[in-house]
PDB file of N, CA and C in Angstrom:
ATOM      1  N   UNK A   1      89.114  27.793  41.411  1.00  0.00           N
ATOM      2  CA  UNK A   1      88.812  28.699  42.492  1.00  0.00           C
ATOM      3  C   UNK A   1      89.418  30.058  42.173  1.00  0.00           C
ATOM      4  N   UNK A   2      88.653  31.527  42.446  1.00  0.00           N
ATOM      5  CA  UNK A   2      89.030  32.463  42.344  1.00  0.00           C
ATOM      6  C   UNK A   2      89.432  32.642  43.622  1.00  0.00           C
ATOM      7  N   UNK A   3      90.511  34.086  43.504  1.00  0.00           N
ATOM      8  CA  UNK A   3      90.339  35.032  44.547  1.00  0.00           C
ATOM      9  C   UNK A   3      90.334  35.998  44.450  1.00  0.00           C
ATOM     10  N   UNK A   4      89.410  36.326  45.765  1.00  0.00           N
ATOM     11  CA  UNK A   4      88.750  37.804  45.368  1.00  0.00           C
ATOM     12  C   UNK A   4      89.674  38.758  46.910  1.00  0.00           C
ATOM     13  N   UNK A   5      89.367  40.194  45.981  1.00  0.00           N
ATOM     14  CA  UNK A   5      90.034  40.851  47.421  1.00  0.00           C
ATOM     15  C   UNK A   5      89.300  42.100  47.425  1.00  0.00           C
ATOM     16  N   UNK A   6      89.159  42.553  49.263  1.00  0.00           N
ATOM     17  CA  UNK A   6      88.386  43.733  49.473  1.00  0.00           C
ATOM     18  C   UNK A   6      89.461  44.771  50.144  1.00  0.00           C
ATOM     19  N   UNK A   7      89.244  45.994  49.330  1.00  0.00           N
ATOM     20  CA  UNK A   7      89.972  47.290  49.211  1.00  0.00           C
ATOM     21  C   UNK A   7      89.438  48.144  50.405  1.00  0.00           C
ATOM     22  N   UNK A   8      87.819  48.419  50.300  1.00  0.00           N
ATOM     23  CA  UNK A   8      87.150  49.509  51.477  1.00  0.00           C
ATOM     24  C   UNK A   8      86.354  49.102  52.050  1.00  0.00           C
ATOM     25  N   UNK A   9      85.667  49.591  52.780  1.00  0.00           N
ATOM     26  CA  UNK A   9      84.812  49.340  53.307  1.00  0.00           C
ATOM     27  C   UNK A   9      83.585  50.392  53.576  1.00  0.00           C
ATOM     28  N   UNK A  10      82.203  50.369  53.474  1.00  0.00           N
ATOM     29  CA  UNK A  10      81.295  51.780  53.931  1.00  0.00           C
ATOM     30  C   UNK A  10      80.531  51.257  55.234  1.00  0.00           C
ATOM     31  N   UNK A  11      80.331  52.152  56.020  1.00  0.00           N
ATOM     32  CA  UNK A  11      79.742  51.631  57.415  1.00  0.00           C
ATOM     33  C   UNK A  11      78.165  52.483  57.168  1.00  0.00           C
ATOM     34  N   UNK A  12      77.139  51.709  58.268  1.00  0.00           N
ATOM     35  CA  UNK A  12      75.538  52.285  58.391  1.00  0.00           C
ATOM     36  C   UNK A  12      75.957  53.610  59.327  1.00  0.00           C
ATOM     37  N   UNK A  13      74.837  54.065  59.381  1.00  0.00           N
ATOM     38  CA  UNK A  13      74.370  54.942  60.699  1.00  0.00           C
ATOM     39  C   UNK A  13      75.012  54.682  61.921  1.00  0.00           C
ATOM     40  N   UNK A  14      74.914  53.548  62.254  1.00  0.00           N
ATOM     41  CA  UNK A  14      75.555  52.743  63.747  1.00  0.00           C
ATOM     42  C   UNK A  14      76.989  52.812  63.592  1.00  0.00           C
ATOM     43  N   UNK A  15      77.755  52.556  62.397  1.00  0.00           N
ATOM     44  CA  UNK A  15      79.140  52.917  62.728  1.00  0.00           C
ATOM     45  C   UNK A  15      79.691  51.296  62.184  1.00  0.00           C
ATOM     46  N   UNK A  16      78.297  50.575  61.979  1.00  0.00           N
ATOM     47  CA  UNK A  16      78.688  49.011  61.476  1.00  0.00           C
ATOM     48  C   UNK A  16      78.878  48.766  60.187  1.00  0.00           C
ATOM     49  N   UNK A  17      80.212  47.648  59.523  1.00  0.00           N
ATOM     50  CA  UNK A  17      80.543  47.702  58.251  1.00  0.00           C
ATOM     51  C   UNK A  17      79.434  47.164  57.669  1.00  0.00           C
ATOM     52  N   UNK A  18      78.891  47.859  56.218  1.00  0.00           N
ATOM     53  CA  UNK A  18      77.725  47.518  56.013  1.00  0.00           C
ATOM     54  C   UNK A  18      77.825  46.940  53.992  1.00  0.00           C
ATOM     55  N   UNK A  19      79.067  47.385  53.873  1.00  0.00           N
ATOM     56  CA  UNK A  19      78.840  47.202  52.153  1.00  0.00           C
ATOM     57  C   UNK A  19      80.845  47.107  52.464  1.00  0.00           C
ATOM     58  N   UNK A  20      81.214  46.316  51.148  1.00  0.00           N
ATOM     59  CA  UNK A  20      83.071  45.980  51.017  1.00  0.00           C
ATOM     60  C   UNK A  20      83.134  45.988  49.788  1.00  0.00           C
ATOM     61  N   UNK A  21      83.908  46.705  48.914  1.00  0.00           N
ATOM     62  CA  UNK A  21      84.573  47.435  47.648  1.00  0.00           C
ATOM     63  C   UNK A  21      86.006  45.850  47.606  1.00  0.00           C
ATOM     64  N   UNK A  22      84.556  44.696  46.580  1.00  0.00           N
ATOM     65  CA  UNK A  22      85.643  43.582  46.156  1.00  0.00           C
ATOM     66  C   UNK A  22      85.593  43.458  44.895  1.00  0.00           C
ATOM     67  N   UNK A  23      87.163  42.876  44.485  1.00  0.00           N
ATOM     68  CA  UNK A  23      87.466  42.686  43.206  1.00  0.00           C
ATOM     69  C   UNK A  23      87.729  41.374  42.872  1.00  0.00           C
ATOM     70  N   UNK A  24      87.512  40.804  41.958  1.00  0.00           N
ATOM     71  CA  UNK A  24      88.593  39.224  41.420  1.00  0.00           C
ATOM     72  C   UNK A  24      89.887  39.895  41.161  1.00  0.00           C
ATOM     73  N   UNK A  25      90.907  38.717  41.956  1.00  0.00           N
ATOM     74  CA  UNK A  25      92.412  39.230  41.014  1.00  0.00           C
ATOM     75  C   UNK A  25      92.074  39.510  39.975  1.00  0.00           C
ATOM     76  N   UNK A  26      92.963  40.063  39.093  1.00  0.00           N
ATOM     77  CA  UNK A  26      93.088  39.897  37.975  1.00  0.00           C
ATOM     78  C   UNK A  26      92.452  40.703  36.697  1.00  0.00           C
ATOM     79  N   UNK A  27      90.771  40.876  38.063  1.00  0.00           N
ATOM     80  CA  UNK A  27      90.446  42.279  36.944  1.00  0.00           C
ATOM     81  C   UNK A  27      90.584  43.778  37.652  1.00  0.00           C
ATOM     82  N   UNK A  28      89.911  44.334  36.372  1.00  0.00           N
ATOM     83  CA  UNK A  28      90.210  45.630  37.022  1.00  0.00           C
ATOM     84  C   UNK A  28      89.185  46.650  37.507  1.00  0.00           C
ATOM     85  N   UNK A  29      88.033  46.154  37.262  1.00  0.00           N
ATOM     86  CA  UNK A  29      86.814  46.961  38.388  1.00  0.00           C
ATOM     87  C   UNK A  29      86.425  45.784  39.631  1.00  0.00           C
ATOM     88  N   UNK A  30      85.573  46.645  40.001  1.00  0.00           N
ATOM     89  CA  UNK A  30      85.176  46.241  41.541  1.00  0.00           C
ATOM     90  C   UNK A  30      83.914  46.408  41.960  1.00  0.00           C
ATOM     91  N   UNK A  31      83.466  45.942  42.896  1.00  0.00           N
ATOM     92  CA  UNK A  31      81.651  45.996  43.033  1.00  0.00           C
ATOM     93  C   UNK A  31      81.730  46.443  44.398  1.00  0.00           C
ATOM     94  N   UNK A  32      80.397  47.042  44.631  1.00  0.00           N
ATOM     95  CA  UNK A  32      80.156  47.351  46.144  1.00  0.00           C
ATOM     96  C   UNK A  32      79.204  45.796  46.521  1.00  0.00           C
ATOM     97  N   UNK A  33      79.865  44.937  47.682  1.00  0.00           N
ATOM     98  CA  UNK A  33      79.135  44.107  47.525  1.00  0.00           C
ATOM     99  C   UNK A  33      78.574  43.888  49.747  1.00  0.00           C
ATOM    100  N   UNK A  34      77.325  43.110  49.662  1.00  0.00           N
ATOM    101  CA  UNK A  34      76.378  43.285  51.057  1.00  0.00           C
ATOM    102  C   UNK A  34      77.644  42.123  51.702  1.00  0.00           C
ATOM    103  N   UNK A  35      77.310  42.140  52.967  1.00  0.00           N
ATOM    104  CA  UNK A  35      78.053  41.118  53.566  1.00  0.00           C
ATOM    105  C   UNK A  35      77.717  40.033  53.002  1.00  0.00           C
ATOM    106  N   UNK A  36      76.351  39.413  53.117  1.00  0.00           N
ATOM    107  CA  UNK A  36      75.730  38.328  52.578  1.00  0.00           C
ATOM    108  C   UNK A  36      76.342  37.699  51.256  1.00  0.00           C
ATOM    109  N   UNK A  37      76.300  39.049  50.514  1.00  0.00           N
ATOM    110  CA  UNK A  37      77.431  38.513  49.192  1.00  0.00           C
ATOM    111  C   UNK A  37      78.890  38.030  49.282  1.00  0.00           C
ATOM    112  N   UNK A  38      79.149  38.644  50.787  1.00  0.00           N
ATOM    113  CA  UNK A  38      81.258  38.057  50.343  1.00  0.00           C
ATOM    114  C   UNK A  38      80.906  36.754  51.063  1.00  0.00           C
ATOM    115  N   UNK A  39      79.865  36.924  52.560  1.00  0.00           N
ATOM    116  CA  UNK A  39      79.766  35.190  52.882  1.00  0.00           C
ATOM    117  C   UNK A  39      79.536  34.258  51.935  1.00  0.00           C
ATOM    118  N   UNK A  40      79.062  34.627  50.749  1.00  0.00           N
ATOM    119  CA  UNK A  40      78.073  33.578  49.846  1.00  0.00           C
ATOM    120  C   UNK A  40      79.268  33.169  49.160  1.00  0.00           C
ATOM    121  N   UNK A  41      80.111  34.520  48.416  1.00  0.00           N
ATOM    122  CA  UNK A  41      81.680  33.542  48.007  1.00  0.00           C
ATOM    123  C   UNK A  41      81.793  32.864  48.515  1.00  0.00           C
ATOM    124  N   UNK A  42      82.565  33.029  49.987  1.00  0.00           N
ATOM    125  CA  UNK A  42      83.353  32.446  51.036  1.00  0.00           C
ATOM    126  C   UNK A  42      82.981  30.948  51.534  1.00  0.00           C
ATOM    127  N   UNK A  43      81.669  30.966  51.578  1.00  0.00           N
ATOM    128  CA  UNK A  43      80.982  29.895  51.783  1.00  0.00           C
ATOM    129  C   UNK A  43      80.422  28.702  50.952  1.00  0.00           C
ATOM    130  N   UNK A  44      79.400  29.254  50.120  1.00  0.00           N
ATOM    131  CA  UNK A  44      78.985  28.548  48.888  1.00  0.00           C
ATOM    132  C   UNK A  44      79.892  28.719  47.651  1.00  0.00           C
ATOM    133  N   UNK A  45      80.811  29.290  47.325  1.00  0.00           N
ATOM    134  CA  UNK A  45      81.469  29.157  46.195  1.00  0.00           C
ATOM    135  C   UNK A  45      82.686  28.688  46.328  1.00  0.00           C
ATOM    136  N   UNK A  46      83.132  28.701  47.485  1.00  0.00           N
ATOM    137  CA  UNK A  46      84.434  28.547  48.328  1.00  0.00           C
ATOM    138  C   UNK A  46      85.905  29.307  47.723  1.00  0.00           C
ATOM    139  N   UNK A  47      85.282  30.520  47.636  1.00  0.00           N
ATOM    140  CA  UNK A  47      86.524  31.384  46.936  1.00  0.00           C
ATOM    141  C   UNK A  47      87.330  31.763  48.171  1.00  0.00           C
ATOM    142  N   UNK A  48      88.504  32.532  47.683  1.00  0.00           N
ATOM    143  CA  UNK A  48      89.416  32.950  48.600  1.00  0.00           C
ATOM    144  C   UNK A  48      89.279  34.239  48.762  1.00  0.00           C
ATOM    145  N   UNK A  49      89.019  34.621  50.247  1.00  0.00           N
ATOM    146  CA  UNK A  49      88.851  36.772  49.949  1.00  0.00           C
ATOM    147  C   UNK A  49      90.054  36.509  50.908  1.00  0.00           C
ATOM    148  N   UNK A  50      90.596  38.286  50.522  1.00  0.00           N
ATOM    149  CA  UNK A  50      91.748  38.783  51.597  1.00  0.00           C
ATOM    150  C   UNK A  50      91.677  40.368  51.422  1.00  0.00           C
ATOM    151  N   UNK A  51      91.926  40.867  52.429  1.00  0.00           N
ATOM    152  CA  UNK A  51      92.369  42.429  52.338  1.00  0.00           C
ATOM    153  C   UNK A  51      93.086  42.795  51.424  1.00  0.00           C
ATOM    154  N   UNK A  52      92.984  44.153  50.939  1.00  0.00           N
ATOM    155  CA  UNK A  52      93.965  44.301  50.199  1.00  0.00           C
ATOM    156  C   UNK A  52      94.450  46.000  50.646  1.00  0.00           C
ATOM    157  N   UNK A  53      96.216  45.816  50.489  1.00  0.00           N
ATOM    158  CA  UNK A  53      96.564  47.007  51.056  1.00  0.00           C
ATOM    159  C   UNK A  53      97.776  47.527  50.845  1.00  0.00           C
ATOM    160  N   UNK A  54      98.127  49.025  50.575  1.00  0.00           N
ATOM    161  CA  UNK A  54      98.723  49.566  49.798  1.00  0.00           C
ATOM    162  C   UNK A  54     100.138  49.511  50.058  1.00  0.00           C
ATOM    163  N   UNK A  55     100.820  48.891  49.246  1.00  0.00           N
ATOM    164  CA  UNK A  55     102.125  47.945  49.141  1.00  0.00           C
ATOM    165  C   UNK A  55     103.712  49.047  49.302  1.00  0.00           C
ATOM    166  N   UNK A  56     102.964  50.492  49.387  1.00  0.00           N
ATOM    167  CA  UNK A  56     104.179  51.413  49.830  1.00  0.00           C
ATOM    168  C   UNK A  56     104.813  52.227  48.709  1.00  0.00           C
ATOM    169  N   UNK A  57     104.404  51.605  47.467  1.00  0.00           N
ATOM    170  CA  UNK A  57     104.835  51.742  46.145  1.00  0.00           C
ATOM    171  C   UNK A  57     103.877  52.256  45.149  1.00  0.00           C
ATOM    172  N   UNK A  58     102.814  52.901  45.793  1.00  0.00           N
ATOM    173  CA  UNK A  58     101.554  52.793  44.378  1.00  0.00           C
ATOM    174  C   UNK A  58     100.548  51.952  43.871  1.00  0.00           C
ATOM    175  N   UNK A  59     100.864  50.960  44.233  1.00  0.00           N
ATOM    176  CA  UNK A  59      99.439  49.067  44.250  1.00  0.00           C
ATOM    177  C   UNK A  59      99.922  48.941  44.944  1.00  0.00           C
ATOM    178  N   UNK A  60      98.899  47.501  44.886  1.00  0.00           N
ATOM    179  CA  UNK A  60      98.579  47.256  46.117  1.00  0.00           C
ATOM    180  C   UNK A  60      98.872  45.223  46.291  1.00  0.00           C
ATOM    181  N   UNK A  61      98.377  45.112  47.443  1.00  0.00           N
ATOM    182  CA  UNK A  61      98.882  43.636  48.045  1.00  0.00           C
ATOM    183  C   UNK A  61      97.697  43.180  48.672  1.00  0.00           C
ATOM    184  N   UNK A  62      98.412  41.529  48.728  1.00  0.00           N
ATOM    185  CA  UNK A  62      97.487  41.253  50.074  1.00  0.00           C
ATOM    186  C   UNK A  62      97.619  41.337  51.105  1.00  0.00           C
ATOM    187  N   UNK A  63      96.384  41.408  51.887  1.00  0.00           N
ATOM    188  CA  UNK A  63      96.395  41.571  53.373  1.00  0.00           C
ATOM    189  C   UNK A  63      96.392  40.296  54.073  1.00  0.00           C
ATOM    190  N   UNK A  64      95.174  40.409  55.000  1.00  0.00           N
ATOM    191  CA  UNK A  64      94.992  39.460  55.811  1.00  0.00           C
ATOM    192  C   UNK A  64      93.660  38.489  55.028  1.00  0.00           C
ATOM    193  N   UNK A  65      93.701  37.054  55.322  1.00  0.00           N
ATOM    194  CA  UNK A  65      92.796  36.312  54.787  1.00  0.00           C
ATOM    195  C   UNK A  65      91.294  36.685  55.062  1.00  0.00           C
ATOM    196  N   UNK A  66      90.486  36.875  55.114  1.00  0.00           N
ATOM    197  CA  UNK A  66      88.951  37.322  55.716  1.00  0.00           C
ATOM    198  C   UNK A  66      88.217  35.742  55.810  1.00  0.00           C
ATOM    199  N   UNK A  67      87.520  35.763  56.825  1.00  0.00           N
ATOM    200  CA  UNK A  67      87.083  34.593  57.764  1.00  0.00           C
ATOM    201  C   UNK A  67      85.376  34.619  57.863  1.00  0.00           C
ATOM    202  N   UNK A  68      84.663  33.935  57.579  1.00  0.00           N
ATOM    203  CA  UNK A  68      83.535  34.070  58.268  1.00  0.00           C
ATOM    204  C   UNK A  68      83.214  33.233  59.950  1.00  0.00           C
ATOM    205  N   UNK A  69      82.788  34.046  60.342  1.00  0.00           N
ATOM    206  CA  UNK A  69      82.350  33.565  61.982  1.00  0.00           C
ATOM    207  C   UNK A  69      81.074  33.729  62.045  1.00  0.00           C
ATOM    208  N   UNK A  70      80.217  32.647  62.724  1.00  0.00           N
ATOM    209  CA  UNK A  70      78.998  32.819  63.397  1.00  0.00           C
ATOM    210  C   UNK A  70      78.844  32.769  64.797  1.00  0.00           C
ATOM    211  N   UNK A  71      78.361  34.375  65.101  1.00  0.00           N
ATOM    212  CA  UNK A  71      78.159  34.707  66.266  1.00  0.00           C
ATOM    213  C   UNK A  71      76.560  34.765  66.658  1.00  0.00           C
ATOM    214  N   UNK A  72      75.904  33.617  67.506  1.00  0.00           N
ATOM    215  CA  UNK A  72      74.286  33.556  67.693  1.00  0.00           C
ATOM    216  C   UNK A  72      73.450  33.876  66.754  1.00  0.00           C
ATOM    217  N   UNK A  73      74.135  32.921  65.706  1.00  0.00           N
ATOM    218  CA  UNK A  73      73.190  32.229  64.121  1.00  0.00           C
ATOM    219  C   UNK A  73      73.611  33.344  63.523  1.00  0.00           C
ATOM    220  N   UNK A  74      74.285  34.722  63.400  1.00  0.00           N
ATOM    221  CA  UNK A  74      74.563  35.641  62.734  1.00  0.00           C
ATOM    222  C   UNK A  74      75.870  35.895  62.205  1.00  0.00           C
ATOM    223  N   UNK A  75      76.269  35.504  60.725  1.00  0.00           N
ATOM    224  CA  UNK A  75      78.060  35.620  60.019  1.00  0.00           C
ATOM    225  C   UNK A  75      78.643  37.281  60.273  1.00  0.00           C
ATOM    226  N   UNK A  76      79.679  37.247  60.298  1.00  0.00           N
ATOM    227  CA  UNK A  76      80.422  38.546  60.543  1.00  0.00           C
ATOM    228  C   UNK A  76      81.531  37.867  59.842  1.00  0.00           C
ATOM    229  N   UNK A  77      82.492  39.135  59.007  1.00  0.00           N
ATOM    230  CA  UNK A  77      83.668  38.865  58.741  1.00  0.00           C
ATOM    231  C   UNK A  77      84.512  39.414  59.401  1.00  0.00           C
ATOM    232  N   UNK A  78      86.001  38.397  59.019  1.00  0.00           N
ATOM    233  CA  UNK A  78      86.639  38.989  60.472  1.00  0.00           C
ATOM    234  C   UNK A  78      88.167  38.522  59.538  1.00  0.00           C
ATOM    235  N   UNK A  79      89.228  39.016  59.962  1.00  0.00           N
ATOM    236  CA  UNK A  79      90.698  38.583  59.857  1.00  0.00           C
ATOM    237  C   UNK A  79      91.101  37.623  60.922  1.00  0.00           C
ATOM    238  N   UNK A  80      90.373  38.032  62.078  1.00  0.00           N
ATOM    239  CA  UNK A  80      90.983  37.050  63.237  1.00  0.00           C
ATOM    240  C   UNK A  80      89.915  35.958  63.612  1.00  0.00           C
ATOM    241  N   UNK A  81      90.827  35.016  64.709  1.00  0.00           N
ATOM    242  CA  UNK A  81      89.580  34.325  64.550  1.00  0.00           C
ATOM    243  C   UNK A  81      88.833  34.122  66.143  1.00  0.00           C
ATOM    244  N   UNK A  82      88.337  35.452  66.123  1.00  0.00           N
ATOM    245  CA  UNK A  82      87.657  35.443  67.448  1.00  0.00           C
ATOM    246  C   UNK A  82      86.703  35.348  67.339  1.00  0.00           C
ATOM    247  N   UNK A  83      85.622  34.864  68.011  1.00  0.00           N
ATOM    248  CA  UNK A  83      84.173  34.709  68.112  1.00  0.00           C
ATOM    249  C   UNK A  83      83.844  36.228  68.560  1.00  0.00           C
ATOM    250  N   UNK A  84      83.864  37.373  68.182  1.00  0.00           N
ATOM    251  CA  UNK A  84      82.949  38.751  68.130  1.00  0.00           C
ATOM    252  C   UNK A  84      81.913  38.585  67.683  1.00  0.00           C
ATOM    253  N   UNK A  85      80.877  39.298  67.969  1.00  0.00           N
ATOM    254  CA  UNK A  85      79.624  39.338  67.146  1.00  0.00           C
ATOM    255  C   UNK A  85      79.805  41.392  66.666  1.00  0.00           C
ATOM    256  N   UNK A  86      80.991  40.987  65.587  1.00  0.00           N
ATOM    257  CA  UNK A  86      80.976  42.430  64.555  1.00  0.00           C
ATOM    258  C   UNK A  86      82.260  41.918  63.622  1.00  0.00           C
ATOM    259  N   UNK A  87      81.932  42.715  62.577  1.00  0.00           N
ATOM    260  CA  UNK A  87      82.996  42.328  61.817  1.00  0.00           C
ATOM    261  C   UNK A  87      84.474  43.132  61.675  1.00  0.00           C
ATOM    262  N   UNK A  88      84.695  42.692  61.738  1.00  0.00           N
ATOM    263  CA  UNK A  88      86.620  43.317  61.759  1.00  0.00           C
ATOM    264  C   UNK A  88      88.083  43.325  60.738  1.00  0.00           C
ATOM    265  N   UNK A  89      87.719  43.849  60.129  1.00  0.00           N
ATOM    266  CA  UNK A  89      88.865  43.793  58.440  1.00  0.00           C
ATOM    267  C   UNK A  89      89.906  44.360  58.768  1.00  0.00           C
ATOM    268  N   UNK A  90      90.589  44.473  60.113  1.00  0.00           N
ATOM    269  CA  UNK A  90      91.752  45.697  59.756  1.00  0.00           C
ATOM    270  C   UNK A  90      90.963  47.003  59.701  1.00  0.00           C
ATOM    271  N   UNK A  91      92.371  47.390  59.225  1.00  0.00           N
ATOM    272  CA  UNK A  91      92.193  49.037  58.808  1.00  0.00           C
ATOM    273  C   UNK A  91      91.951  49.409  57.570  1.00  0.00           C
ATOM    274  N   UNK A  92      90.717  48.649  56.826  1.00  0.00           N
ATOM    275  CA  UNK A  92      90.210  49.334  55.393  1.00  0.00           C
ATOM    276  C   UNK A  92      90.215  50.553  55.696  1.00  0.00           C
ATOM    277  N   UNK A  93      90.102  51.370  54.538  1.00  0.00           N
ATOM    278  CA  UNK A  93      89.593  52.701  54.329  1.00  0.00           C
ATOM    279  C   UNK A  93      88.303  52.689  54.429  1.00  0.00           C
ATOM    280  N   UNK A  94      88.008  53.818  54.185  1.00  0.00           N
ATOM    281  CA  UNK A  94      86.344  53.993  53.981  1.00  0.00           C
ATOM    282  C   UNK A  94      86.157  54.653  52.378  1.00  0.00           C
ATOM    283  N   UNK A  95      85.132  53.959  51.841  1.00  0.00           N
ATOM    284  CA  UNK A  95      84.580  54.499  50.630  1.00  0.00           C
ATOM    285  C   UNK A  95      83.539  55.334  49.799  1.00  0.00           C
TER     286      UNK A  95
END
């Protein structure tokens, strides 16, 4: 099992997270990837995602674990584990 971790985040028109800037530990680039893609880790590959966030020092750490939830047949990611229908990472940046 890998784990993977997401750094940013870019939002649509609406203000909704729409694309997440994830990496595998270990390497050193990163992809812009759709929600559909981190559920598909998360789910079908059963990898580990987590936030990742800047450790005070220059790199960086982990954050919070990232969760998928289905809210009326529709996944959202989330840190917590509330039934929202939107997704909620913390305080990524924007990319």
């Amino acid at each position: 099992m890998s784990t993977y971790m997401i750094s940013k985040v870019r939002k649509d028109s609406d203000g909704n997270l729409s694309s997440f800037l994830v990496r595998q530990v270990g390497a050193d680039t990163a992809k812009w990837c759709s929600r559909g893609e981190v559920v598909e880790l998360i789910r079908k590959w059963k990898q580990s995602v987590y936030t990742e966030t800047d450790d005070g020092y220059g790199g960086m750490e982990f954050g919070e674990r990232v969760r998928v939830v289905t809210v009326d047949m529709k996944d959202y990611l989330r840190t917590d584990r509330n039934q929202t229908a939107q997704d909620n990472l913390g305080n990524l940046p924007e990319g």
